[in-house]
Protein backbone atom coordinates (compact mmCIF):
# COMPACT_ATOMS: atom_id res chain seq x y z
CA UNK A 1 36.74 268.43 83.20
CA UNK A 2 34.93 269.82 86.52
CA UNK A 3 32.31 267.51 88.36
CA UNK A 4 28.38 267.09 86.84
CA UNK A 5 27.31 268.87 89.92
CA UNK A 6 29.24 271.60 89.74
CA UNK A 7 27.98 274.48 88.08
CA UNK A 8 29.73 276.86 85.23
CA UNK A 9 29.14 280.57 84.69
CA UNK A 10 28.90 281.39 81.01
CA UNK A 11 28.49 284.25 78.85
CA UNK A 12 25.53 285.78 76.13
CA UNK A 13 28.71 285.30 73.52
CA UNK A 14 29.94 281.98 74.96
CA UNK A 15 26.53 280.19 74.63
CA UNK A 16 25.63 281.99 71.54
CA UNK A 17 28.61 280.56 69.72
CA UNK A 18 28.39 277.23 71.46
CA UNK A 19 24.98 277.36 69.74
CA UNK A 20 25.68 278.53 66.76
CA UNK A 21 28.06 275.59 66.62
CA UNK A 22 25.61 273.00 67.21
CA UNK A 23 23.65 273.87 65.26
CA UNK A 24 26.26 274.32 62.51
CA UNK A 25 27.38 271.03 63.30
CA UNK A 26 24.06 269.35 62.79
CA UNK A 27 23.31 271.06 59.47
CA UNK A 28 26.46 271.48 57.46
CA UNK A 29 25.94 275.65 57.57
CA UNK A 30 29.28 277.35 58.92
CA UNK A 31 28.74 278.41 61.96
CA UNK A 32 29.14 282.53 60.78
CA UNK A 33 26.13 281.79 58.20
CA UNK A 34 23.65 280.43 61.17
CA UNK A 35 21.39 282.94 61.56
CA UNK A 36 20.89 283.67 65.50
CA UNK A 37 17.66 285.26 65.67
CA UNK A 38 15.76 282.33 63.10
CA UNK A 39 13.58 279.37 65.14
CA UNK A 40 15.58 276.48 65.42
CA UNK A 41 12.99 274.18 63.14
CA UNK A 42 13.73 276.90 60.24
CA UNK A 43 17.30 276.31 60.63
CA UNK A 44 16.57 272.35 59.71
CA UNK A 45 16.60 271.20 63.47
CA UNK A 46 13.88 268.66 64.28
CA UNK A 47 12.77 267.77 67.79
CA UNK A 48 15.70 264.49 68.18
CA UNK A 49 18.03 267.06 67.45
CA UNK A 50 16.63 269.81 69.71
CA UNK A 51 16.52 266.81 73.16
CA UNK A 52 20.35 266.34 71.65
CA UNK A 53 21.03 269.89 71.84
CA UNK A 54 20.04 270.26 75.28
CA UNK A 55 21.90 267.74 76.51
CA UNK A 56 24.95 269.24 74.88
CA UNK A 57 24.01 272.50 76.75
CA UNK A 58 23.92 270.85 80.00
CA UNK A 59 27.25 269.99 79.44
CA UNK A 60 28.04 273.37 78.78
CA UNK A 61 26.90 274.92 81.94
CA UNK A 62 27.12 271.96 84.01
CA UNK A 63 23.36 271.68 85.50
CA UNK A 64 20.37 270.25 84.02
CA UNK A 65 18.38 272.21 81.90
CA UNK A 66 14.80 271.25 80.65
CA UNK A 67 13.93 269.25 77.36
CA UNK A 68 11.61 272.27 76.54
CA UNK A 69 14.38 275.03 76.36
CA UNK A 70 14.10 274.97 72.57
CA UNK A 71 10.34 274.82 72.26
CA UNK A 72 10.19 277.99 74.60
CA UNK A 73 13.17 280.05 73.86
CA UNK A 74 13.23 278.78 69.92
CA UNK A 75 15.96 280.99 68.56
CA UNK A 76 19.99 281.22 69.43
CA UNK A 77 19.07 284.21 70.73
CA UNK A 78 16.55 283.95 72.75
CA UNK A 79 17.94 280.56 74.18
CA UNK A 80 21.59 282.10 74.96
CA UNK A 81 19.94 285.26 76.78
CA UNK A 82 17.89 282.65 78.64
CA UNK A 83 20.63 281.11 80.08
CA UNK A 84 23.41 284.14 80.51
CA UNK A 85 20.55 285.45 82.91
CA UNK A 86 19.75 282.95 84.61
CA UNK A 87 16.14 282.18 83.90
CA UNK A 88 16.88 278.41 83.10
């Protein structure tokens, strides 16, 4: 596992399917069914599980990311292209 500080370079795909995942995870949908491009409180996701989320996504790409991701990129889609470019 690499150090908290230390950053990790991650694809469109590789964040979409981490996504996809979590959010799988968190309601019991396979991960193929999620749709991408629906707002994350239509796919059953309240706000506990949205702060959760982002702290799995920090993880992910080793840097700290904002509590508001979800609220301002609030699809799979829109998230993942957030962060492949950069923006976050």
């Amino acid at each position: 596992m690499g150090h908290p500080e230390e950053v990790v370079v991650k694809s469109y795909d590789e964040i979409e399917a981490m996504l996809a995942e979590q959010v799988a995870d968190r309601t019991g949908t396979p991960a193929d069914d999620v749709d991408r491009t629906r707002r994350f409180d239509k796919l059953g996701l309240d706000s506990a599980d949205a702060v959760r989320l982002v702290g799995e996504l920090e993880d992910f790409v080793g840097r700290p990311l904002s509590a508001s991701l979800p609220y301002n990129y609030p699809t799979i889609e829109q998230l993942a292209r957030c962060l492949a470019d950069g923006d976050a």
